[in-house]
PDB file of N, CA and C in Angstrom:
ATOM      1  N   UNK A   1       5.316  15.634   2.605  1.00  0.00           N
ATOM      2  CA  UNK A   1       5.129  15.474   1.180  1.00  0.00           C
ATOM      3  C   UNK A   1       3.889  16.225   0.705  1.00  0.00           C
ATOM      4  N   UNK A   2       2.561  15.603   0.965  1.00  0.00           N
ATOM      5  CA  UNK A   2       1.585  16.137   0.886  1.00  0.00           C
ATOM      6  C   UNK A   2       1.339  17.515   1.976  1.00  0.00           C
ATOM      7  N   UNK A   3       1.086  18.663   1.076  1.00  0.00           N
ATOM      8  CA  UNK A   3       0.459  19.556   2.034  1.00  0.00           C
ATOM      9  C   UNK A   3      -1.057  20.296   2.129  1.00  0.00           C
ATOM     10  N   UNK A   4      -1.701  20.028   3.440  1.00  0.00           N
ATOM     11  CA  UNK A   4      -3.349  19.833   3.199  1.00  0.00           C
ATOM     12  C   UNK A   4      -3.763  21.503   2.826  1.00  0.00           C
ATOM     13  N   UNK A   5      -4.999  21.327   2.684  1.00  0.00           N
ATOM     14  CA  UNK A   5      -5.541  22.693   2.411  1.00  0.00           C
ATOM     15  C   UNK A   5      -6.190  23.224   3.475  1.00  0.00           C
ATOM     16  N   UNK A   6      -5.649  24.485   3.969  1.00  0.00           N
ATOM     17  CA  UNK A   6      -5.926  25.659   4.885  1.00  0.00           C
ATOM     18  C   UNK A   6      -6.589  26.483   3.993  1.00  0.00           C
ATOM     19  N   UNK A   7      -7.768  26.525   4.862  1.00  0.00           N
ATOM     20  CA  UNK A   7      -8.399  27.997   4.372  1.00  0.00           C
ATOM     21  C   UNK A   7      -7.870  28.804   5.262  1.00  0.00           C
ATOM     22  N   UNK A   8      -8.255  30.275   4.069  1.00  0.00           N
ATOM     23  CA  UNK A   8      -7.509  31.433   4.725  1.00  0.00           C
ATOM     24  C   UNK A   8      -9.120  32.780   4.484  1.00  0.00           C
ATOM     25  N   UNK A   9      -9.059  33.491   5.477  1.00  0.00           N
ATOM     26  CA  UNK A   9     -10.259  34.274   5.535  1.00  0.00           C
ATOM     27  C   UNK A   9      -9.481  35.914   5.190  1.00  0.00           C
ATOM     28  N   UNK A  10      -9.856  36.811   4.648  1.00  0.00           N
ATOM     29  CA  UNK A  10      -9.913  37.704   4.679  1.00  0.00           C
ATOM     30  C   UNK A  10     -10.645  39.049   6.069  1.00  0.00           C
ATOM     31  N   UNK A  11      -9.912  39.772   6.001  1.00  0.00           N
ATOM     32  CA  UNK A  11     -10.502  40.663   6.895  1.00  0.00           C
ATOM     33  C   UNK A  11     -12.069  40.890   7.215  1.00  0.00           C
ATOM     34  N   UNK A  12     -12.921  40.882   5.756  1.00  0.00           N
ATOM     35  CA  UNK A  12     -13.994  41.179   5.926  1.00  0.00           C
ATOM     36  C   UNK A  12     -14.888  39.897   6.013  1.00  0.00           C
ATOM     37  N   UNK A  13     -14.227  38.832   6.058  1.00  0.00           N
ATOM     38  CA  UNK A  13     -15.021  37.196   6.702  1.00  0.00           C
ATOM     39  C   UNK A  13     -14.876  36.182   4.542  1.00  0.00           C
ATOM     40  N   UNK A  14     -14.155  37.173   3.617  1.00  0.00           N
ATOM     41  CA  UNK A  14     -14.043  36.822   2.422  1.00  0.00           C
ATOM     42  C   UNK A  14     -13.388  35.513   2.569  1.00  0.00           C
ATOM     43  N   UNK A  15     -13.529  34.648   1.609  1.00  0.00           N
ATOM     44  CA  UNK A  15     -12.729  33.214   1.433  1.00  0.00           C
ATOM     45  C   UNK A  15     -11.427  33.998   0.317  1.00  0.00           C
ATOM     46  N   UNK A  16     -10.224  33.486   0.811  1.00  0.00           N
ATOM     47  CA  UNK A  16      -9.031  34.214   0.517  1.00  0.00           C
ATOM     48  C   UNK A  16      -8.425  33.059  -0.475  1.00  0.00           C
ATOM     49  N   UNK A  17      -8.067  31.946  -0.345  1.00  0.00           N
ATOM     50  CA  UNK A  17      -7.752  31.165  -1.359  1.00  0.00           C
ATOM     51  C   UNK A  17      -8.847  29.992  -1.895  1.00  0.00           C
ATOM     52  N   UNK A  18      -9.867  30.304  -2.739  1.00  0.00           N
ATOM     53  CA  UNK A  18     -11.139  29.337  -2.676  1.00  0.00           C
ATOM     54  C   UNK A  18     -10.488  28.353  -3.843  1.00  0.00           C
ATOM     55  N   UNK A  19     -10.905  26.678  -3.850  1.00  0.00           N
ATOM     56  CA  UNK A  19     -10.763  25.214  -4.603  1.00  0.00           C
ATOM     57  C   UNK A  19     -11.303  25.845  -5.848  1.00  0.00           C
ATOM     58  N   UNK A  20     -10.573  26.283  -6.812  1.00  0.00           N
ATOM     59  CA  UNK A  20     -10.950  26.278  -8.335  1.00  0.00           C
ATOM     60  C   UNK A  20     -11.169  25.522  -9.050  1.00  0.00           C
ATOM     61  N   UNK A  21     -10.078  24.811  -9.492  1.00  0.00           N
ATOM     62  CA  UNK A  21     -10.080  23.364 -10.144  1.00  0.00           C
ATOM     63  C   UNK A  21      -9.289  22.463  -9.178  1.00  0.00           C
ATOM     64  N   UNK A  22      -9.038  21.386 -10.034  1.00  0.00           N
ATOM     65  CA  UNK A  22      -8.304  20.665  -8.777  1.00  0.00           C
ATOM     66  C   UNK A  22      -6.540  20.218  -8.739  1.00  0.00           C
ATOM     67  N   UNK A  23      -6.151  19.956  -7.326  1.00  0.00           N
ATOM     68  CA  UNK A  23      -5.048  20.324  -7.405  1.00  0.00           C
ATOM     69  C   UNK A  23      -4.407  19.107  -8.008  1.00  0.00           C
ATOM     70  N   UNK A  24      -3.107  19.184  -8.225  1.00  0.00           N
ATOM     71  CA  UNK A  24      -2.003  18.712  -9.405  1.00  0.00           C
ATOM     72  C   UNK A  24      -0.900  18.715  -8.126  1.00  0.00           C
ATOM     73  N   UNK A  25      -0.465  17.183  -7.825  1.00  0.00           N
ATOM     74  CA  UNK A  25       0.701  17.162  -6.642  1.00  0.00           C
ATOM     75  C   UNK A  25       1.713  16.405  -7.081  1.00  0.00           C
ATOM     76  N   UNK A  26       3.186  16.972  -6.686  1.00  0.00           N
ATOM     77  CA  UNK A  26       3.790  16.598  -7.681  1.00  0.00           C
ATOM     78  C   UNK A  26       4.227  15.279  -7.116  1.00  0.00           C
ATOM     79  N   UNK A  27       4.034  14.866  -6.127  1.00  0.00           N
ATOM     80  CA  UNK A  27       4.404  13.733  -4.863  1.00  0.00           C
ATOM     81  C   UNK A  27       3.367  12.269  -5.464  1.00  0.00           C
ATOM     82  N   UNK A  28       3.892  11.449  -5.374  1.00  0.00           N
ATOM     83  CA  UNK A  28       2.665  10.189  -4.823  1.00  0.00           C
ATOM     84  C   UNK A  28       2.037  10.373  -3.338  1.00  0.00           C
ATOM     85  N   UNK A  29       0.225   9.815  -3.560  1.00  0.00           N
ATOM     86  CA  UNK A  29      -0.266  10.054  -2.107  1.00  0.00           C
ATOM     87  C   UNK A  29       0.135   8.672  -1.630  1.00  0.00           C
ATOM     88  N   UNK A  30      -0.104   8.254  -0.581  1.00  0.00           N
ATOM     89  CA  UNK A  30       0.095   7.193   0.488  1.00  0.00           C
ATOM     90  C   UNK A  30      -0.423   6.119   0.282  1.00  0.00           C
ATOM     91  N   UNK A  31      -1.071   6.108  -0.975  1.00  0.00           N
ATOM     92  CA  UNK A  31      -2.214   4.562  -1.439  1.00  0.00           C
ATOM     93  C   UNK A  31      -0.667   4.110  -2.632  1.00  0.00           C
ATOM     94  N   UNK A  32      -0.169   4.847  -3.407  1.00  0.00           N
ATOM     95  CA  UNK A  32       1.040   5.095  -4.558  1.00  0.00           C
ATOM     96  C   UNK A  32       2.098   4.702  -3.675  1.00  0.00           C
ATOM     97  N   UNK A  33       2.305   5.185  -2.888  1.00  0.00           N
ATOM     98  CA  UNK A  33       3.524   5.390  -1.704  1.00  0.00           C
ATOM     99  C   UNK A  33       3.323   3.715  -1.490  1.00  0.00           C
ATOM    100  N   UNK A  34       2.282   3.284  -0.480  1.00  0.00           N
ATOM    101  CA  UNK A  34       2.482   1.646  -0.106  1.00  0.00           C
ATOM    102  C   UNK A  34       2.364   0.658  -1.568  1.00  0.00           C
ATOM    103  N   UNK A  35       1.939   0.584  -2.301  1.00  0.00           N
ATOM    104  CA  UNK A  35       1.247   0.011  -3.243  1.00  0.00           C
ATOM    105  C   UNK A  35       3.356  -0.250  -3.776  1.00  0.00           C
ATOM    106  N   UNK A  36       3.787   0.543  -4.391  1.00  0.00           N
ATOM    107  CA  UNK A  36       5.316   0.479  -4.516  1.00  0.00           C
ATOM    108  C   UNK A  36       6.131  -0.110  -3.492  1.00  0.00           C
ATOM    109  N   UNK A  37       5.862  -0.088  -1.894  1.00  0.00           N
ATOM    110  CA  UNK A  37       6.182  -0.656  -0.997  1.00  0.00           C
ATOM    111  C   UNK A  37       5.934  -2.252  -1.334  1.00  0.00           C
ATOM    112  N   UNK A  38       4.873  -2.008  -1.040  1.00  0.00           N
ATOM    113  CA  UNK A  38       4.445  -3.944  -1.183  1.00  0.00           C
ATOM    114  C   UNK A  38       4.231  -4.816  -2.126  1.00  0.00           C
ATOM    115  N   UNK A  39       4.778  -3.911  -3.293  1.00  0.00           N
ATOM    116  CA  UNK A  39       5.062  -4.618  -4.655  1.00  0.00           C
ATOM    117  C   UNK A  39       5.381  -6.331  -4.111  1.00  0.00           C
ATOM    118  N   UNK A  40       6.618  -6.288  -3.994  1.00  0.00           N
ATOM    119  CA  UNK A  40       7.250  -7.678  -4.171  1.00  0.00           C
ATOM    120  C   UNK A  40       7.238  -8.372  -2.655  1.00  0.00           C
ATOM    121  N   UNK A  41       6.443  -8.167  -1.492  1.00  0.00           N
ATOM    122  CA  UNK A  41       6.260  -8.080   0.185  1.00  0.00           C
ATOM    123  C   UNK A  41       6.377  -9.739   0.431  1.00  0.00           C
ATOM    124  N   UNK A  42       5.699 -10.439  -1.200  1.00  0.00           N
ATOM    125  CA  UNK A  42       5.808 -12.015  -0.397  1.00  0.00           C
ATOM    126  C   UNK A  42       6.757 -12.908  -1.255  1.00  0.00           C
ATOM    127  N   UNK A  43       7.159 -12.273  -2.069  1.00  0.00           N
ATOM    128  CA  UNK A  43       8.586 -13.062  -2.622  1.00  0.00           C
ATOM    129  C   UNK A  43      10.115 -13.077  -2.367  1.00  0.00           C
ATOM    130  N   UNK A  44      10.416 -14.268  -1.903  1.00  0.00           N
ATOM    131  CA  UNK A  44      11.797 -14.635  -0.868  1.00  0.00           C
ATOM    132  C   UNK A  44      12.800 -14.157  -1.778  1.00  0.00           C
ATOM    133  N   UNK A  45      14.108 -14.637  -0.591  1.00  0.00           N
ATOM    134  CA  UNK A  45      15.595 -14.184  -1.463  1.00  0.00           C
ATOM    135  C   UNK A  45      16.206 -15.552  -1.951  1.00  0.00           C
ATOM    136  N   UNK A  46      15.339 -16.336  -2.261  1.00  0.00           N
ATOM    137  CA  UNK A  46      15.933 -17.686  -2.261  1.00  0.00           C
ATOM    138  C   UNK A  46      15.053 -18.470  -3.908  1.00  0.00           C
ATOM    139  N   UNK A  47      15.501 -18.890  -4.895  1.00  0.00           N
ATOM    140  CA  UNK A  47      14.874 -19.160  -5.610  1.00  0.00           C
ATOM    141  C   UNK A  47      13.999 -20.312  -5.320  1.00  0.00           C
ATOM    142  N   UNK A  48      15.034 -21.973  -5.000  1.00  0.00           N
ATOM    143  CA  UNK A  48      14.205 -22.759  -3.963  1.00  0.00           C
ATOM    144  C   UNK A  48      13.876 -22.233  -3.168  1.00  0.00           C
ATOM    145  N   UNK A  49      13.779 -22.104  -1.910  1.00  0.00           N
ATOM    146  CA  UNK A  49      13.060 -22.022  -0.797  1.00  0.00           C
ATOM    147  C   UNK A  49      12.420 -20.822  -0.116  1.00  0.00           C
ATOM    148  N   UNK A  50      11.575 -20.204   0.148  1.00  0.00           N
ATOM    149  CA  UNK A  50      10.895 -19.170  -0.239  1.00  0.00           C
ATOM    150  C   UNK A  50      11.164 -18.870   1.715  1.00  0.00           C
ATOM    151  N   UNK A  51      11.793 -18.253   2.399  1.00  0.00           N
ATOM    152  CA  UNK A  51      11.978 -18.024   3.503  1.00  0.00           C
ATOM    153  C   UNK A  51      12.048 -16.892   4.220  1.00  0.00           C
ATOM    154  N   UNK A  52      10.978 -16.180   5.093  1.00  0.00           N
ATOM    155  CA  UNK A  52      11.190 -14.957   5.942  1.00  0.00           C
ATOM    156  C   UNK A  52      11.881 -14.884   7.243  1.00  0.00           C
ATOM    157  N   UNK A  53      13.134 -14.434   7.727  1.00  0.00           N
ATOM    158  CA  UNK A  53      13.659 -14.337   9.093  1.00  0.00           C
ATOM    159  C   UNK A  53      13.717 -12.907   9.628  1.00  0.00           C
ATOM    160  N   UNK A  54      12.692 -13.084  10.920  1.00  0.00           N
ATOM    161  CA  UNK A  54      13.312 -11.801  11.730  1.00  0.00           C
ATOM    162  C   UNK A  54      13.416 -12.016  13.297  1.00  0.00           C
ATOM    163  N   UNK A  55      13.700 -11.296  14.090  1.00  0.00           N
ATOM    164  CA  UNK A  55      14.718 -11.826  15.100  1.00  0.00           C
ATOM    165  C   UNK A  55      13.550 -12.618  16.149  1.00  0.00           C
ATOM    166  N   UNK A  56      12.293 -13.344  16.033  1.00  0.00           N
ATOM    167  CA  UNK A  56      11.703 -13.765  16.579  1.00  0.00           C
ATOM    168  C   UNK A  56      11.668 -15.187  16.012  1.00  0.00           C
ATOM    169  N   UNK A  57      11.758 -15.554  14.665  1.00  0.00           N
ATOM    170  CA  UNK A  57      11.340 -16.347  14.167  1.00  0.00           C
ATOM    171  C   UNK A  57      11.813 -16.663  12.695  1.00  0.00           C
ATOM    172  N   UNK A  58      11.598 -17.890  12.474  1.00  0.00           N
ATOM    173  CA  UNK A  58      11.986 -18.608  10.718  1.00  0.00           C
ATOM    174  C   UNK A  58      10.386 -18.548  10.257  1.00  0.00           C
ATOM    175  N   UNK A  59       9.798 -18.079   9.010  1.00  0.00           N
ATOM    176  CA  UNK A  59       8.629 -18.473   8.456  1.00  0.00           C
ATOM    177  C   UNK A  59       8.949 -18.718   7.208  1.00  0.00           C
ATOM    178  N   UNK A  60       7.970 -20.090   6.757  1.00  0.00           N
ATOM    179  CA  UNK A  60       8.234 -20.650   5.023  1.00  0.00           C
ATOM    180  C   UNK A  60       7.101 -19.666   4.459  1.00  0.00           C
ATOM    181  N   UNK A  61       6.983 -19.019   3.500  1.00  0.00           N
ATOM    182  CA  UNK A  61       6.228 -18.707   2.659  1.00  0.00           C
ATOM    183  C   UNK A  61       5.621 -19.726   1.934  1.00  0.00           C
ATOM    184  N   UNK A  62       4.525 -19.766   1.763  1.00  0.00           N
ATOM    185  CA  UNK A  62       3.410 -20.927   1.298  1.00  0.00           C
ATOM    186  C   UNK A  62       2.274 -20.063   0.115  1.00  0.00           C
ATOM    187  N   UNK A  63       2.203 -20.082  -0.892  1.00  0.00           N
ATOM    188  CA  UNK A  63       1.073 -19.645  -1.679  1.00  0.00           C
ATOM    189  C   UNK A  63      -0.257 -20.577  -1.973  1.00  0.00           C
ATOM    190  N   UNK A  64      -1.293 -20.153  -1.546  1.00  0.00           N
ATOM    191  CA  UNK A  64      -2.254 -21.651  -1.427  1.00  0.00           C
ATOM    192  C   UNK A  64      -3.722 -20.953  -2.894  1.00  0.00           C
ATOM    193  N   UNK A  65      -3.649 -21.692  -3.549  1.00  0.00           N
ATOM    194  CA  UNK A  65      -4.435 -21.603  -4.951  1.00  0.00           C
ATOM    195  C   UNK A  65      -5.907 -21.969  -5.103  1.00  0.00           C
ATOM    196  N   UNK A  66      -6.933 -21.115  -5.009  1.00  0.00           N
ATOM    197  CA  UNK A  66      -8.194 -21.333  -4.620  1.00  0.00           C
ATOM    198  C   UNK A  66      -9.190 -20.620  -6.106  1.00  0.00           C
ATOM    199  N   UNK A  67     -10.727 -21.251  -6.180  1.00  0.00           N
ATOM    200  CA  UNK A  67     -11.514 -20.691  -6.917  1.00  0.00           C
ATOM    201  C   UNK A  67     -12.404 -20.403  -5.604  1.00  0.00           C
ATOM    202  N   UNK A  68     -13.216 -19.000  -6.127  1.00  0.00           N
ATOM    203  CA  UNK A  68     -14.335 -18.864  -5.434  1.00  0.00           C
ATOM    204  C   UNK A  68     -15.650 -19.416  -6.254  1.00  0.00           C
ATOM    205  N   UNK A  69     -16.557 -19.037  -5.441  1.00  0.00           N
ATOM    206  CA  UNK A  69     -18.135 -19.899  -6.373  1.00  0.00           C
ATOM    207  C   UNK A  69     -18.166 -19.119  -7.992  1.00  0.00           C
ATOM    208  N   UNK A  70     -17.923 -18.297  -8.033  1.00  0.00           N
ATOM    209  CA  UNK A  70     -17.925 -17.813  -9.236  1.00  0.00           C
ATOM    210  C   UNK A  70     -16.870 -18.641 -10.508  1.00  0.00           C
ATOM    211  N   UNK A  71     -15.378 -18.865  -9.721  1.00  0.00           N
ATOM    212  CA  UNK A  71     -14.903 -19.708 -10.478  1.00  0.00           C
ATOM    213  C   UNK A  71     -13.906 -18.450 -11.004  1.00  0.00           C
ATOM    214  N   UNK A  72     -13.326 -17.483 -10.122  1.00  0.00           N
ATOM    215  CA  UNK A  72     -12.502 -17.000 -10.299  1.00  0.00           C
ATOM    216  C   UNK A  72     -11.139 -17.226  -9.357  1.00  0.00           C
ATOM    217  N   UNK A  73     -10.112 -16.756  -9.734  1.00  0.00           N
ATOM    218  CA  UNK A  73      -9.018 -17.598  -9.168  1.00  0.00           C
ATOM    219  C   UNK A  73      -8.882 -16.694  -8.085  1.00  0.00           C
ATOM    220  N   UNK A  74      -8.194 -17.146  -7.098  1.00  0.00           N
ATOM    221  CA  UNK A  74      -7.386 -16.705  -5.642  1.00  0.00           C
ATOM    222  C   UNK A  74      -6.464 -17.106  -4.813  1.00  0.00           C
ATOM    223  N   UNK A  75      -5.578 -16.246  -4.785  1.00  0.00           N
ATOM    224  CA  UNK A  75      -4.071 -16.449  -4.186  1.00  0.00           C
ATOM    225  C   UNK A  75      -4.280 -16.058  -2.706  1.00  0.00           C
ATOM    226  N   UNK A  76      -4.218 -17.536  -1.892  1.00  0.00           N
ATOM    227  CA  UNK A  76      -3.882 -16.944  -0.306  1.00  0.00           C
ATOM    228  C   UNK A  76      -2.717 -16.935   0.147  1.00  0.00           C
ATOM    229  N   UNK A  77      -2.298 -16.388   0.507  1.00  0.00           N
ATOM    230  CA  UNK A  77      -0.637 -15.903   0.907  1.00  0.00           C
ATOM    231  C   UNK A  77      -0.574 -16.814   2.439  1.00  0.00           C
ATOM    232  N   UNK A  78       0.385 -17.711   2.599  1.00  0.00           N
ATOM    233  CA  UNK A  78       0.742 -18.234   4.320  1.00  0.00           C
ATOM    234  C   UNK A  78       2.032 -18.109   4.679  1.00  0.00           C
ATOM    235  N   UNK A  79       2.081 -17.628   6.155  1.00  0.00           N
ATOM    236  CA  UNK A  79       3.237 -17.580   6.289  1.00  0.00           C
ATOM    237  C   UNK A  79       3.701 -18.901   7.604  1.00  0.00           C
ATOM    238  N   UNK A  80       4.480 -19.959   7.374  1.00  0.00           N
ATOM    239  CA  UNK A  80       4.296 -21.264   7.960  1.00  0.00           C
ATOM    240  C   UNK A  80       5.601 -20.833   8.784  1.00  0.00           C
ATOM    241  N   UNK A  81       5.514 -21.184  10.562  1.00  0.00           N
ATOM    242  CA  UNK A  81       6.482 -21.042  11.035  1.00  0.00           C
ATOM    243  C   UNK A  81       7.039 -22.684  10.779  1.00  0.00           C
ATOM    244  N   UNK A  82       8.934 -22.184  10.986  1.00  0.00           N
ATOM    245  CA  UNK A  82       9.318 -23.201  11.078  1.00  0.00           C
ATOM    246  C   UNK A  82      10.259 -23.647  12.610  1.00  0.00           C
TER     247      UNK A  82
END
């Protein structure tokens, strides 16, 4: 997707393609790429029961609701075997 930048030298030791401005890619980088991945990573297929299966194991999804000292909110994500 992404392709990095090679410098290229000229015969006489010249810089052959030098960083002008900056580049414009027409791709998402890999922060865009996961971030779309893990959009929805902890919400089940189940409206009741919030459940992950893969071939090792059953886990309940658990969301646990916290303030820090500041008194801002925080979502800890658990994943509870069953």
């Amino acid at each position: 997707m992404n392709v990095p930048y090679k410098k290229r030298f000229e015969k006489d030791g010249r810089l052959q393609n030098p960083i002008i401005k900056e580049f414009i890619n027409r791709f998402p980088n890999r922060r865009e790429r996961r971030k779309e991945n893990q959009k929805f990573r902890f919400y089940g297929e189940s409206k009741n029961y919030s459940l992950t299966v893969n071939g090792v194991g059953k886990y309940k999804r658990v969301k646990q609701f916290e303030k820090d000292k500041k008194g801002n909110a925080k979502v800890i994500e658990h994943y509870i075997l069953q």
